[in-house]
PDB file of N, CA and C in Angstrom:
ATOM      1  N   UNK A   1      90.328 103.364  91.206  1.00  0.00           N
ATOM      2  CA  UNK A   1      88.920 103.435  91.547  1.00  0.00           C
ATOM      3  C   UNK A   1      88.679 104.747  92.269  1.00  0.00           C
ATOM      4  N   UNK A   2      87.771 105.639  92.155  1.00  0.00           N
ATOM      5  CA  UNK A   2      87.319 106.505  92.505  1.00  0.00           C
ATOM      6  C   UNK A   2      85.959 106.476  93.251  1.00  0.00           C
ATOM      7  N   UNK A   3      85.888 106.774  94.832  1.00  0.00           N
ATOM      8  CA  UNK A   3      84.282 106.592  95.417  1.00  0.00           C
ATOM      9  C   UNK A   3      84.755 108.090  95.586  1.00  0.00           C
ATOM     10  N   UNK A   4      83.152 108.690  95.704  1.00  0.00           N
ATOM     11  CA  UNK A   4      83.241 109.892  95.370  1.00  0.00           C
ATOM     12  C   UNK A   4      81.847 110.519  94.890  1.00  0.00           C
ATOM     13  N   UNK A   5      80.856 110.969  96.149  1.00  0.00           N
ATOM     14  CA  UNK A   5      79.367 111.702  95.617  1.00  0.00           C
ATOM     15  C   UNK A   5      79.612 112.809  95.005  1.00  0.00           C
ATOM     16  N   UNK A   6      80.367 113.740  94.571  1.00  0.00           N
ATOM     17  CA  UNK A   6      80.125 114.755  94.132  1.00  0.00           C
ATOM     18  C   UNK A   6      80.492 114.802  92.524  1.00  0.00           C
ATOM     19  N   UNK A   7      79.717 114.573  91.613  1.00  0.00           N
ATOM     20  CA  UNK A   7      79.987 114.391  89.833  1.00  0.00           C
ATOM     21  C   UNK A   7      81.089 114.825  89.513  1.00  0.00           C
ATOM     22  N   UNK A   8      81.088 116.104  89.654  1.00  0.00           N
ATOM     23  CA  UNK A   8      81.802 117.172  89.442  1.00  0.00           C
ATOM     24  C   UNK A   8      83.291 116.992  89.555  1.00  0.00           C
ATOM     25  N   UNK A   9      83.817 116.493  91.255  1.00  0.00           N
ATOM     26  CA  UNK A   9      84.942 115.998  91.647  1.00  0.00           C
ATOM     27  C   UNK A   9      85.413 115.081  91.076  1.00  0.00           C
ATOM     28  N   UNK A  10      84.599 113.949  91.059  1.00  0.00           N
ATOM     29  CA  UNK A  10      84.681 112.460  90.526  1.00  0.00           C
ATOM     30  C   UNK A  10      85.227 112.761  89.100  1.00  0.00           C
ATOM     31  N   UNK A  11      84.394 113.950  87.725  1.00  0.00           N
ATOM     32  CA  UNK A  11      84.998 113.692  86.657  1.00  0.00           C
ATOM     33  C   UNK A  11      86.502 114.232  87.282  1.00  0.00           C
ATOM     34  N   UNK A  12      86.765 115.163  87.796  1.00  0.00           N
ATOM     35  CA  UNK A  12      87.865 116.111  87.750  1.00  0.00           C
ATOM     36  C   UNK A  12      89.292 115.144  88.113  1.00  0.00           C
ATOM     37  N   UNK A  13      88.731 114.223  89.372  1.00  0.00           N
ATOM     38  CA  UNK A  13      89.532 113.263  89.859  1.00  0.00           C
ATOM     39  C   UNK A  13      89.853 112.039  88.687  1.00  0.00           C
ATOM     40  N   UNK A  14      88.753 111.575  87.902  1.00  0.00           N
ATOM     41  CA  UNK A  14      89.206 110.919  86.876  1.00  0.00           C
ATOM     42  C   UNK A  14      90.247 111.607  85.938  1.00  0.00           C
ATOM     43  N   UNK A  15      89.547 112.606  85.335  1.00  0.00           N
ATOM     44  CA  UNK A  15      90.999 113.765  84.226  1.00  0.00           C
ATOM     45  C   UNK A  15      92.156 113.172  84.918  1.00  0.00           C
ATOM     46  N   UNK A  16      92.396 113.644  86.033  1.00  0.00           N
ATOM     47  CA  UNK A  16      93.761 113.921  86.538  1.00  0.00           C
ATOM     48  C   UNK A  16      94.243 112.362  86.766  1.00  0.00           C
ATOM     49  N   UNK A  17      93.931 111.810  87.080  1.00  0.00           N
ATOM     50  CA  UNK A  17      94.333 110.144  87.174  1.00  0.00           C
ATOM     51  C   UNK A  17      94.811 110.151  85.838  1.00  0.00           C
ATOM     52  N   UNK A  18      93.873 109.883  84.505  1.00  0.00           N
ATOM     53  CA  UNK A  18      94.085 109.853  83.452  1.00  0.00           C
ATOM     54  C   UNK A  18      95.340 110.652  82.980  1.00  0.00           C
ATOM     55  N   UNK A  19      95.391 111.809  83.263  1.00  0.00           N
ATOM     56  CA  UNK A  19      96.667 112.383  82.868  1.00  0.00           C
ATOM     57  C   UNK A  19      97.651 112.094  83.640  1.00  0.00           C
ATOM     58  N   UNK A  20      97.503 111.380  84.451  1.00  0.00           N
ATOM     59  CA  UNK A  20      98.832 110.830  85.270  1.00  0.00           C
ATOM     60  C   UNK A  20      99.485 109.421  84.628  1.00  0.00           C
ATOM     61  N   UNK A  21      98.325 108.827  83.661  1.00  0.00           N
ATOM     62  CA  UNK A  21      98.526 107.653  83.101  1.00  0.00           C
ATOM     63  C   UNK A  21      98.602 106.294  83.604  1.00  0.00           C
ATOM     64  N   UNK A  22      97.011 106.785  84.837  1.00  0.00           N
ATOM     65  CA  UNK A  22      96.651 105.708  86.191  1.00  0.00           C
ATOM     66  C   UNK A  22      95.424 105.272  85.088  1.00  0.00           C
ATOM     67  N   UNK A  23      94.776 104.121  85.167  1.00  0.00           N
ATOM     68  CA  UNK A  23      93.330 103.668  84.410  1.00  0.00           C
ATOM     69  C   UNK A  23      92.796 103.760  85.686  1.00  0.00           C
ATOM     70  N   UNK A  24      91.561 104.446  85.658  1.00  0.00           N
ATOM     71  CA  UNK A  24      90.425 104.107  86.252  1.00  0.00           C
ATOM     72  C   UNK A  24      89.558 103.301  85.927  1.00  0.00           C
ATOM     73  N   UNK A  25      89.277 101.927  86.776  1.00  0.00           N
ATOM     74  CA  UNK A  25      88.677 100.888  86.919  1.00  0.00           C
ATOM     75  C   UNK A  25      87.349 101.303  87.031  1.00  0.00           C
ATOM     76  N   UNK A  26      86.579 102.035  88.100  1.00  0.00           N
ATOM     77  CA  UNK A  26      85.523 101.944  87.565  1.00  0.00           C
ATOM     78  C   UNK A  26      85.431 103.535  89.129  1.00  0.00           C
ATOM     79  N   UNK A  27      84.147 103.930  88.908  1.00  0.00           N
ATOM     80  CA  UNK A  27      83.462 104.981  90.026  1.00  0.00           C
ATOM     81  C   UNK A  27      82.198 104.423  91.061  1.00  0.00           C
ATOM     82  N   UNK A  28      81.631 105.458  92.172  1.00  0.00           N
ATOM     83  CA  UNK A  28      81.025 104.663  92.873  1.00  0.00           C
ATOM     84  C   UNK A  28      80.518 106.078  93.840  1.00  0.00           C
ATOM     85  N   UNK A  29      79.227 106.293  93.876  1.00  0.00           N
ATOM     86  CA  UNK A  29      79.072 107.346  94.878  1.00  0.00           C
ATOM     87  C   UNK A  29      77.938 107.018  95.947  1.00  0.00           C
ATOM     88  N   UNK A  30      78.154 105.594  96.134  1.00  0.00           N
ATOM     89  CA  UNK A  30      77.369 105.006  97.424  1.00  0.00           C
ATOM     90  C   UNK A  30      78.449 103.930  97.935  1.00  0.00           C
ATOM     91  N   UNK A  31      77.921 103.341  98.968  1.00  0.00           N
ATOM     92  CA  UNK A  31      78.767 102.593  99.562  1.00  0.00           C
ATOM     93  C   UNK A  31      79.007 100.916  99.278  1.00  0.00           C
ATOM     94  N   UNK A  32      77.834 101.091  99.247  1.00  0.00           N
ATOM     95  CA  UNK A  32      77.135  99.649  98.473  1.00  0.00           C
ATOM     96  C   UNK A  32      78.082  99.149  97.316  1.00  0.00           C
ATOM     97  N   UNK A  33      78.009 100.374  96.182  1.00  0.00           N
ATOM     98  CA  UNK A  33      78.046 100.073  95.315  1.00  0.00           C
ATOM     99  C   UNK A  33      79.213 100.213  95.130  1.00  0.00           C
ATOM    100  N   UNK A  34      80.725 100.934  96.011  1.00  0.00           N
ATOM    101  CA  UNK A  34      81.888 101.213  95.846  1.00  0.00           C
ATOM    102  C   UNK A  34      82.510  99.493  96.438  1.00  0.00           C
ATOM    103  N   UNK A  35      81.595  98.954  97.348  1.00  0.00           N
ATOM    104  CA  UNK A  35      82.279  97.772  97.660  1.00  0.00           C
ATOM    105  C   UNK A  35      82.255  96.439  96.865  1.00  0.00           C
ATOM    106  N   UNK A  36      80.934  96.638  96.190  1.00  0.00           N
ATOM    107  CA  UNK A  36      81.186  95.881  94.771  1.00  0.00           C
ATOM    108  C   UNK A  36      81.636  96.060  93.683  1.00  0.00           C
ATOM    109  N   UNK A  37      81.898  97.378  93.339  1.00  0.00           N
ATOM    110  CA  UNK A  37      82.743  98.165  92.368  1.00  0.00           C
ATOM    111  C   UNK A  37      84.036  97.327  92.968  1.00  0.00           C
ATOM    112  N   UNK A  38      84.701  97.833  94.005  1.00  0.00           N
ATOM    113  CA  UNK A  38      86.249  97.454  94.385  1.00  0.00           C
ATOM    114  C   UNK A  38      86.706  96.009  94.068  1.00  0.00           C
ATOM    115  N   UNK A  39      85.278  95.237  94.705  1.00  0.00           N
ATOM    116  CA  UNK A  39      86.040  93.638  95.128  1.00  0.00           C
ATOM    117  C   UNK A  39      86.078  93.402  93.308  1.00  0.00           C
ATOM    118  N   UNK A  40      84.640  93.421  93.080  1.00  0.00           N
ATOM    119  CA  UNK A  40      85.353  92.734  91.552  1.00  0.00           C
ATOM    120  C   UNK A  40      86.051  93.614  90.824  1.00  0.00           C
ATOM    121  N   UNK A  41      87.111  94.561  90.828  1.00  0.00           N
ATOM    122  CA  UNK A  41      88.094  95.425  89.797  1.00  0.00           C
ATOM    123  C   UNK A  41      88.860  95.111  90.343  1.00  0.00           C
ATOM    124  N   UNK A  42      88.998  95.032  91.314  1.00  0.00           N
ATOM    125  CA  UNK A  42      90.689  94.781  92.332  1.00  0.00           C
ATOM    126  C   UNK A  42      91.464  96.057  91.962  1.00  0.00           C
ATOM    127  N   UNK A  43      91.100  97.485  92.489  1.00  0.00           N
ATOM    128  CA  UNK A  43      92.428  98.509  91.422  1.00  0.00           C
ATOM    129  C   UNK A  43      93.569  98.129  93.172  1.00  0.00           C
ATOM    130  N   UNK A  44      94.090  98.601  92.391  1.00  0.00           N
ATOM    131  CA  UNK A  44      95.434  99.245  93.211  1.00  0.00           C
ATOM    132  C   UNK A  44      95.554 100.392  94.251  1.00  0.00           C
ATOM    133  N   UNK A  45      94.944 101.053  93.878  1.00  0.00           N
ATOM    134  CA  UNK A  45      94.642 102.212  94.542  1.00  0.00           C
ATOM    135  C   UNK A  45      92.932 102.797  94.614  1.00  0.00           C
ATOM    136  N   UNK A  46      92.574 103.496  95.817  1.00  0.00           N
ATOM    137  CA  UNK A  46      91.147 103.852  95.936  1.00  0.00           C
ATOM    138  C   UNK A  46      91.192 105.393  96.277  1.00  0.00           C
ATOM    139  N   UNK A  47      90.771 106.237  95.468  1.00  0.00           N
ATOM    140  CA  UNK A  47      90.597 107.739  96.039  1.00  0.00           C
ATOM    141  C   UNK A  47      89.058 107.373  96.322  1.00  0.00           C
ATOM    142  N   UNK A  48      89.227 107.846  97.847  1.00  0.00           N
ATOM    143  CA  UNK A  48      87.780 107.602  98.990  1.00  0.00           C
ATOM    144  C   UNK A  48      87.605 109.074  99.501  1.00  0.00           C
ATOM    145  N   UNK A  49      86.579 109.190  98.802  1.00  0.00           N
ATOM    146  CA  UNK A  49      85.706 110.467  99.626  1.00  0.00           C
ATOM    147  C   UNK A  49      85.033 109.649 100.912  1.00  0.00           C
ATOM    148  N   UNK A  50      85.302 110.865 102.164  1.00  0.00           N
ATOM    149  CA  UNK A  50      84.502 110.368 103.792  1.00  0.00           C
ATOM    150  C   UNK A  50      82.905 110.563 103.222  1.00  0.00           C
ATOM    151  N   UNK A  51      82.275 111.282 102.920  1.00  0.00           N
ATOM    152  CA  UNK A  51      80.481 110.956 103.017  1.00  0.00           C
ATOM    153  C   UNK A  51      80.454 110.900 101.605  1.00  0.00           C
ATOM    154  N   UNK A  52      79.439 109.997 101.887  1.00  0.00           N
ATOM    155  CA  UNK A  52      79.273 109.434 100.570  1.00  0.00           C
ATOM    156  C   UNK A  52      77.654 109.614 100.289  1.00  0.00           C
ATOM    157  N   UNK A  53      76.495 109.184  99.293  1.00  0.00           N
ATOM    158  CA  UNK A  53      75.588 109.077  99.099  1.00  0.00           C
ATOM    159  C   UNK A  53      75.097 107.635  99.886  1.00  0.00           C
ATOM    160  N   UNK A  54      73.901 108.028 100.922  1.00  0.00           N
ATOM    161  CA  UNK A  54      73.178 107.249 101.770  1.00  0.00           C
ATOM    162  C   UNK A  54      73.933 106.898 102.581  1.00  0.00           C
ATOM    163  N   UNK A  55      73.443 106.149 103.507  1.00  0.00           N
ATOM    164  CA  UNK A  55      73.606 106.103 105.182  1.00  0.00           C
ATOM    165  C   UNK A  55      74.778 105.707 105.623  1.00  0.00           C
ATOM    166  N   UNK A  56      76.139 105.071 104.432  1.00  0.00           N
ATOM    167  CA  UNK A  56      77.311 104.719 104.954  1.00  0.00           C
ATOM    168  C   UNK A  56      78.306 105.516 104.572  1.00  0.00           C
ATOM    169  N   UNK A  57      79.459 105.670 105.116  1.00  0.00           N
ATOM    170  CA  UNK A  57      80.435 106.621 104.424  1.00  0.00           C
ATOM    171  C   UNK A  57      81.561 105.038 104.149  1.00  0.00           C
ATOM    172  N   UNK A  58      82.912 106.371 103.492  1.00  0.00           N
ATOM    173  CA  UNK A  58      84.200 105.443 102.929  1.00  0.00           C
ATOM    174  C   UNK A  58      84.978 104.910 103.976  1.00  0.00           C
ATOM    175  N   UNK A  59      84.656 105.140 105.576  1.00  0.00           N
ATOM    176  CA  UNK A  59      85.336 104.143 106.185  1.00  0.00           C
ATOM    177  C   UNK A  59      84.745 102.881 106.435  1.00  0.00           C
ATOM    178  N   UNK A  60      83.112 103.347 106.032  1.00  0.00           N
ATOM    179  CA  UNK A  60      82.316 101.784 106.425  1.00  0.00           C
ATOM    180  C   UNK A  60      82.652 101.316 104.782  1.00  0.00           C
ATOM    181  N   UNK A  61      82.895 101.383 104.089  1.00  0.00           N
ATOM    182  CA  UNK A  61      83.957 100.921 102.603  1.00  0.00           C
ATOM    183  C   UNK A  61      84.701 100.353 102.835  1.00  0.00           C
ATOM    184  N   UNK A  62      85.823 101.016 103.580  1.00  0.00           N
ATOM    185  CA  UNK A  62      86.839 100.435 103.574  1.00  0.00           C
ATOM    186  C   UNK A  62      86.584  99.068 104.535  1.00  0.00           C
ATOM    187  N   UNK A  63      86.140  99.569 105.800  1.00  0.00           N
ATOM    188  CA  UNK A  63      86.110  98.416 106.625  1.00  0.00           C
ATOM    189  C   UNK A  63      85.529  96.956 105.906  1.00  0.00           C
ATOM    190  N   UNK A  64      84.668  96.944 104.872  1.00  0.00           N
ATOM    191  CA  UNK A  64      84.006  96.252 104.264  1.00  0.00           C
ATOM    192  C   UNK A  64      84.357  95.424 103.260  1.00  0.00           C
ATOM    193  N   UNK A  65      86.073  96.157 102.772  1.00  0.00           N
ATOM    194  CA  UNK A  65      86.406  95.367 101.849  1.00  0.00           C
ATOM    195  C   UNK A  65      88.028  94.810 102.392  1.00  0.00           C
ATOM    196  N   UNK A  66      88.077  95.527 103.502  1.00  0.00           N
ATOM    197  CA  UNK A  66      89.902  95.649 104.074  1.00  0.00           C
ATOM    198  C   UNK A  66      89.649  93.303 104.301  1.00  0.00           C
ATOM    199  N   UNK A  67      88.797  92.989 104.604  1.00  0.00           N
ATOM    200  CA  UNK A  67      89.330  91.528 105.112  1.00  0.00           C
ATOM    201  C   UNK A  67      89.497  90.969 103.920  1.00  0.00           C
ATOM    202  N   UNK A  68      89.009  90.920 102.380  1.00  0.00           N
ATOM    203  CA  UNK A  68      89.085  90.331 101.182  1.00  0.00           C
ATOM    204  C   UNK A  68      90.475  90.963 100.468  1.00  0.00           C
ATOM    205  N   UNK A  69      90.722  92.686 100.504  1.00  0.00           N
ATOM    206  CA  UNK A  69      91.702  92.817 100.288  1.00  0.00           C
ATOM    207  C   UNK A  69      92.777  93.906 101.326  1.00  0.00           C
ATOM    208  N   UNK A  70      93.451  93.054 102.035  1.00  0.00           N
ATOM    209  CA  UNK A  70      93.754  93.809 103.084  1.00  0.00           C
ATOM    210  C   UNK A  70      95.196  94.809 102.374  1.00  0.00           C
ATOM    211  N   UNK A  71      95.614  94.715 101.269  1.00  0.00           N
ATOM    212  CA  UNK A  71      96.683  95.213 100.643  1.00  0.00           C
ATOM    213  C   UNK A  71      96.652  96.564  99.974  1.00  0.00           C
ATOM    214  N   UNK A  72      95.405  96.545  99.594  1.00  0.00           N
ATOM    215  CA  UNK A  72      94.779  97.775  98.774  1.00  0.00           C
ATOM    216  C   UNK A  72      94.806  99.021  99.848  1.00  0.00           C
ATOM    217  N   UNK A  73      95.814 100.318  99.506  1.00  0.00           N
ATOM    218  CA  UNK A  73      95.898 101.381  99.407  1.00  0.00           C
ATOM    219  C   UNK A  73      95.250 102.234  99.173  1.00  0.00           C
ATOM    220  N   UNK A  74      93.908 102.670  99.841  1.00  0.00           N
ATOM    221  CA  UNK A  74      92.851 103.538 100.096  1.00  0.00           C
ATOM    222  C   UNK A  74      93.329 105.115 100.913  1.00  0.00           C
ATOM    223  N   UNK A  75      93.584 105.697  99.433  1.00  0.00           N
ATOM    224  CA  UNK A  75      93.598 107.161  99.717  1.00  0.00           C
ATOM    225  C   UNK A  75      92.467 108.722 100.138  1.00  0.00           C
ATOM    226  N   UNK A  76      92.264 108.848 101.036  1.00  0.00           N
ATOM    227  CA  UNK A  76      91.006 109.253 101.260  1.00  0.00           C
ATOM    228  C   UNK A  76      91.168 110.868 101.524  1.00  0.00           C
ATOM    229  N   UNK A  77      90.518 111.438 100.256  1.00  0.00           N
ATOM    230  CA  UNK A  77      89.842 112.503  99.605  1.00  0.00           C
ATOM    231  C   UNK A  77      88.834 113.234 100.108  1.00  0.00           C
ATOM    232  N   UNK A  78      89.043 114.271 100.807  1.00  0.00           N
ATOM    233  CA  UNK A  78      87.869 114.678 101.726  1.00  0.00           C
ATOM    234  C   UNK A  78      87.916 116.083 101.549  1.00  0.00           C
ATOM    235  N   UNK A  79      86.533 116.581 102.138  1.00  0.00           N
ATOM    236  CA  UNK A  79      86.785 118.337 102.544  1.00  0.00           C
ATOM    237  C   UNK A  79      86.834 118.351 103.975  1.00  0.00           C
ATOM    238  N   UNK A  80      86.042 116.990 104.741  1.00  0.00           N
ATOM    239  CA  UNK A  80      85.867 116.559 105.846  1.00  0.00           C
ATOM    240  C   UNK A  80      87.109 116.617 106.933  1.00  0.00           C
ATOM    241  N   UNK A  81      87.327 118.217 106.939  1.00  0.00           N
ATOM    242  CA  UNK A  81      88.753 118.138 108.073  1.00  0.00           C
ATOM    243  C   UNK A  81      89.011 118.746 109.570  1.00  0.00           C
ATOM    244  N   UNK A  82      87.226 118.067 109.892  1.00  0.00           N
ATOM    245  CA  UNK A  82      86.782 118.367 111.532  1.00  0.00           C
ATOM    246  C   UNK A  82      87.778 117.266 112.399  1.00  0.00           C
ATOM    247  N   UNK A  83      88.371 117.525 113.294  1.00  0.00           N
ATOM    248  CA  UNK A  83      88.686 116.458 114.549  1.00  0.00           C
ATOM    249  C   UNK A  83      88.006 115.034 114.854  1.00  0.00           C
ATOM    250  N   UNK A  84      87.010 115.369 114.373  1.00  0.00           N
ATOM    251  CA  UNK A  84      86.280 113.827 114.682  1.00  0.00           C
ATOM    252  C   UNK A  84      86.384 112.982 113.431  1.00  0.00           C
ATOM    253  N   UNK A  85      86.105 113.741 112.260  1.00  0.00           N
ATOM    254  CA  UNK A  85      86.446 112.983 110.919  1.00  0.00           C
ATOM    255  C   UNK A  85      87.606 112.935 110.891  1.00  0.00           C
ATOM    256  N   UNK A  86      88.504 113.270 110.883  1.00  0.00           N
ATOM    257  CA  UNK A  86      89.747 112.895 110.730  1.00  0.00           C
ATOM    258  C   UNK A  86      90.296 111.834 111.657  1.00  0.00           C
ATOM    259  N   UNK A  87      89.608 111.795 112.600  1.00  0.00           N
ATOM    260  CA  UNK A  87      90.245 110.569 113.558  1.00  0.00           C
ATOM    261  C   UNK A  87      89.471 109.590 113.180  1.00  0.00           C
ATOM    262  N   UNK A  88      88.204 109.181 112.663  1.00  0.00           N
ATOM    263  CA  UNK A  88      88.016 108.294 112.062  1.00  0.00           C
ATOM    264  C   UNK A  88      88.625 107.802 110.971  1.00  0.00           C
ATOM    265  N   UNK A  89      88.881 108.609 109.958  1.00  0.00           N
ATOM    266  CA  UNK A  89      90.054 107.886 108.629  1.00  0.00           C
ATOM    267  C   UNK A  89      90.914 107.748 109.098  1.00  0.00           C
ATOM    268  N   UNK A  90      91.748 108.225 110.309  1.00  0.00           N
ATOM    269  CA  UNK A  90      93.139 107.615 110.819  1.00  0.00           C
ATOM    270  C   UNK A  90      93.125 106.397 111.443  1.00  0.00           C
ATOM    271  N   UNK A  91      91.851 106.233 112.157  1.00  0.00           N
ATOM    272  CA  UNK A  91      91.595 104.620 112.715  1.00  0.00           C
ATOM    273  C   UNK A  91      91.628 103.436 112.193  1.00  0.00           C
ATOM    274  N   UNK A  92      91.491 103.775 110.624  1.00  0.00           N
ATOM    275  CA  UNK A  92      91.609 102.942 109.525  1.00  0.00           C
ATOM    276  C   UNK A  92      92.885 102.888 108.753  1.00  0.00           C
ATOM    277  N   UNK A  93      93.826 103.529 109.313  1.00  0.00           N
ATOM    278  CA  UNK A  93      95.096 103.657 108.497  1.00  0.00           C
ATOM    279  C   UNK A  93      95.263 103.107 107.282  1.00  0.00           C
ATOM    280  N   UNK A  94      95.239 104.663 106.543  1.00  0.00           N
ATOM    281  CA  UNK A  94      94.501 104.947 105.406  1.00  0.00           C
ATOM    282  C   UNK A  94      96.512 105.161 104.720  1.00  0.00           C
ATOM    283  N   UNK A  95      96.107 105.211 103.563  1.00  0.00           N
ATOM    284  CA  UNK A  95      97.374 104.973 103.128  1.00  0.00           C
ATOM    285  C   UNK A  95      98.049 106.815 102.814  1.00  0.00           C
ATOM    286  N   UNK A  96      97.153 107.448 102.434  1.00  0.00           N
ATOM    287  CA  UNK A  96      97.278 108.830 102.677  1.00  0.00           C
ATOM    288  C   UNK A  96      95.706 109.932 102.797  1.00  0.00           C
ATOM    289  N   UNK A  97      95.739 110.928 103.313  1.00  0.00           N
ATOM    290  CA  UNK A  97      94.659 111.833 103.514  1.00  0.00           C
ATOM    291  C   UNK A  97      95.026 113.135 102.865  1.00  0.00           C
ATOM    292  N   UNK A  98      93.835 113.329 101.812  1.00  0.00           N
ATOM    293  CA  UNK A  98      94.412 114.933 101.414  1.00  0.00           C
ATOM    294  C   UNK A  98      93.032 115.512 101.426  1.00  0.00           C
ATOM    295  N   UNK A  99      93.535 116.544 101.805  1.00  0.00           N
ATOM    296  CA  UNK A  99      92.098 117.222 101.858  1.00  0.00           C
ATOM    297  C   UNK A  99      91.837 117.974 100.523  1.00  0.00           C
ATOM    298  N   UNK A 100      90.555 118.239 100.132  1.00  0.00           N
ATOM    299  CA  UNK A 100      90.063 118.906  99.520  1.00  0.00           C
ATOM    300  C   UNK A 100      90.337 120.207  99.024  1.00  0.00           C
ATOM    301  N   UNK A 101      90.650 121.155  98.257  1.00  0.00           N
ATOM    302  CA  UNK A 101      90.614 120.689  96.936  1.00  0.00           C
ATOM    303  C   UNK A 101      92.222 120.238  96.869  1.00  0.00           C
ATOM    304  N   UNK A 102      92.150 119.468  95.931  1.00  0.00           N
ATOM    305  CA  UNK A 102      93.263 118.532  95.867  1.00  0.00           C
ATOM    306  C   UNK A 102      93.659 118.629  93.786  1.00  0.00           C
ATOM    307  N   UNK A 103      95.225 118.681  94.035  1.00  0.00           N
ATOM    308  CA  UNK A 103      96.041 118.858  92.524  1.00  0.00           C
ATOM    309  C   UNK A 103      96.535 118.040  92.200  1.00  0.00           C
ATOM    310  N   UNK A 104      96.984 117.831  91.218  1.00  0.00           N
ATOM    311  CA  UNK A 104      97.299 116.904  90.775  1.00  0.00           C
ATOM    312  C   UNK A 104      98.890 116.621  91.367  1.00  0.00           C
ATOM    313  N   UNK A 105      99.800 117.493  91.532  1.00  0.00           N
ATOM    314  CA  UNK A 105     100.884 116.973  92.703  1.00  0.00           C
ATOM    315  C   UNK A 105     100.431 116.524  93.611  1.00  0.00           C
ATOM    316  N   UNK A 106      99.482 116.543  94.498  1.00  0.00           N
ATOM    317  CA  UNK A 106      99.093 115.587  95.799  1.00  0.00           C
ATOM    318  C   UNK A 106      98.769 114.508  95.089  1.00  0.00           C
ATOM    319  N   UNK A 107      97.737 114.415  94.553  1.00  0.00           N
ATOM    320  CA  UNK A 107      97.408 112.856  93.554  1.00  0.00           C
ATOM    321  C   UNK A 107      98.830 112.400  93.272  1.00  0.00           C
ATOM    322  N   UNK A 108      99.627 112.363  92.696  1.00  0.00           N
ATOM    323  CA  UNK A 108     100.933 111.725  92.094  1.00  0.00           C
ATOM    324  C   UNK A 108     102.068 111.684  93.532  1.00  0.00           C
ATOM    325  N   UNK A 109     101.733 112.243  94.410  1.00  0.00           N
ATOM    326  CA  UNK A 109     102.315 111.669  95.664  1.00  0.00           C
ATOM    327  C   UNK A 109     102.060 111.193  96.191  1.00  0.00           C
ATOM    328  N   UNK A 110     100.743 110.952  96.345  1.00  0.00           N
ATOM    329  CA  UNK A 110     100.116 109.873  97.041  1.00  0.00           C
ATOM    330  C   UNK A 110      99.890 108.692  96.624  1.00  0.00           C
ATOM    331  N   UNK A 111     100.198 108.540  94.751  1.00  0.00           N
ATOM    332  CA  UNK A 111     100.657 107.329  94.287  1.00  0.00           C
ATOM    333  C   UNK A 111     101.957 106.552  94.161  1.00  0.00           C
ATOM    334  N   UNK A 112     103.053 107.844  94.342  1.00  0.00           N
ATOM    335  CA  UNK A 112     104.026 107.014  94.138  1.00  0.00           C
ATOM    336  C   UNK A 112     104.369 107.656  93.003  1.00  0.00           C
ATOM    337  N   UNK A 113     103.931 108.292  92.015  1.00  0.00           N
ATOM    338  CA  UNK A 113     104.387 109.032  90.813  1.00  0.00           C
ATOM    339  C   UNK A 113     105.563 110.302  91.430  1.00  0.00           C
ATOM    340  N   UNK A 114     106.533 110.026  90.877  1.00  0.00           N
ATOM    341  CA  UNK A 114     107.636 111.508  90.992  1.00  0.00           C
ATOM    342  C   UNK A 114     107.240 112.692  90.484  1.00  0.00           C
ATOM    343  N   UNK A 115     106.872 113.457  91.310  1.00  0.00           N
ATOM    344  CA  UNK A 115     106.778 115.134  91.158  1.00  0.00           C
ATOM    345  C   UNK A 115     107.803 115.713  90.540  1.00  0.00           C
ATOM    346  N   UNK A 116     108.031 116.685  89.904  1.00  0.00           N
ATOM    347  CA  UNK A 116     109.048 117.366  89.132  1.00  0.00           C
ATOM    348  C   UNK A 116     109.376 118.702  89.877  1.00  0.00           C
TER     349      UNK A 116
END
């Protein structure tokens, strides 16, 4: 699953999933709609952009879906790498943080895929 306001990123982040030979379940560039996206797909993994489209970001996401699935591995995708944002996604112990712009070796390490 991919949350993620920026089109652009979101396709780029899909490609590269895809060529990693991850399925993307579904996308989401509000908050609302990433937490009903998540609960009913159940993925495995979440690349979470911090601001999102309208008034909530991906930690009020996460917080929102962490009690239904507290197992799910929410990787969070940001450009957002001020002191204060970053201590908010760490409060949520997030399963990994990469910042922006991000390759496809960080993606495949942060899944668990072996780098070459």
């Amino acid at each position: 699953m991919i949350v993620e306001d920026d089109f652009l990123i979101m396709e780029y982040l899909r490609e590269l999933s895809e060529e990693m030979g991850l399925n993307v379940l579904g996308t989401a560039d509000i908050a609302e709609q990433a937490v009903s996206t998540i609960l009913e797909n159940r993925p495995d993994f979440v690349f979470m952009d911090l601001r999102l489209g309208g008034d909530k970001d991906g930690v009020d996401v996460a917080h929102a879906i962490q009690p239904d699935m507290p197992e799910l591995k929410i990787i969070y995708i940001t450009g957002s790498n001020e002191p204060a944002s970053l201590a908010r996604i760490s409060a949520d112990h997030p399963h990994q943080v990469l910042i922006k712009p991000v390759v496809e070796r960080d993606l495949r390490r942060a899944v668990g895929i072996t780098v070459n």
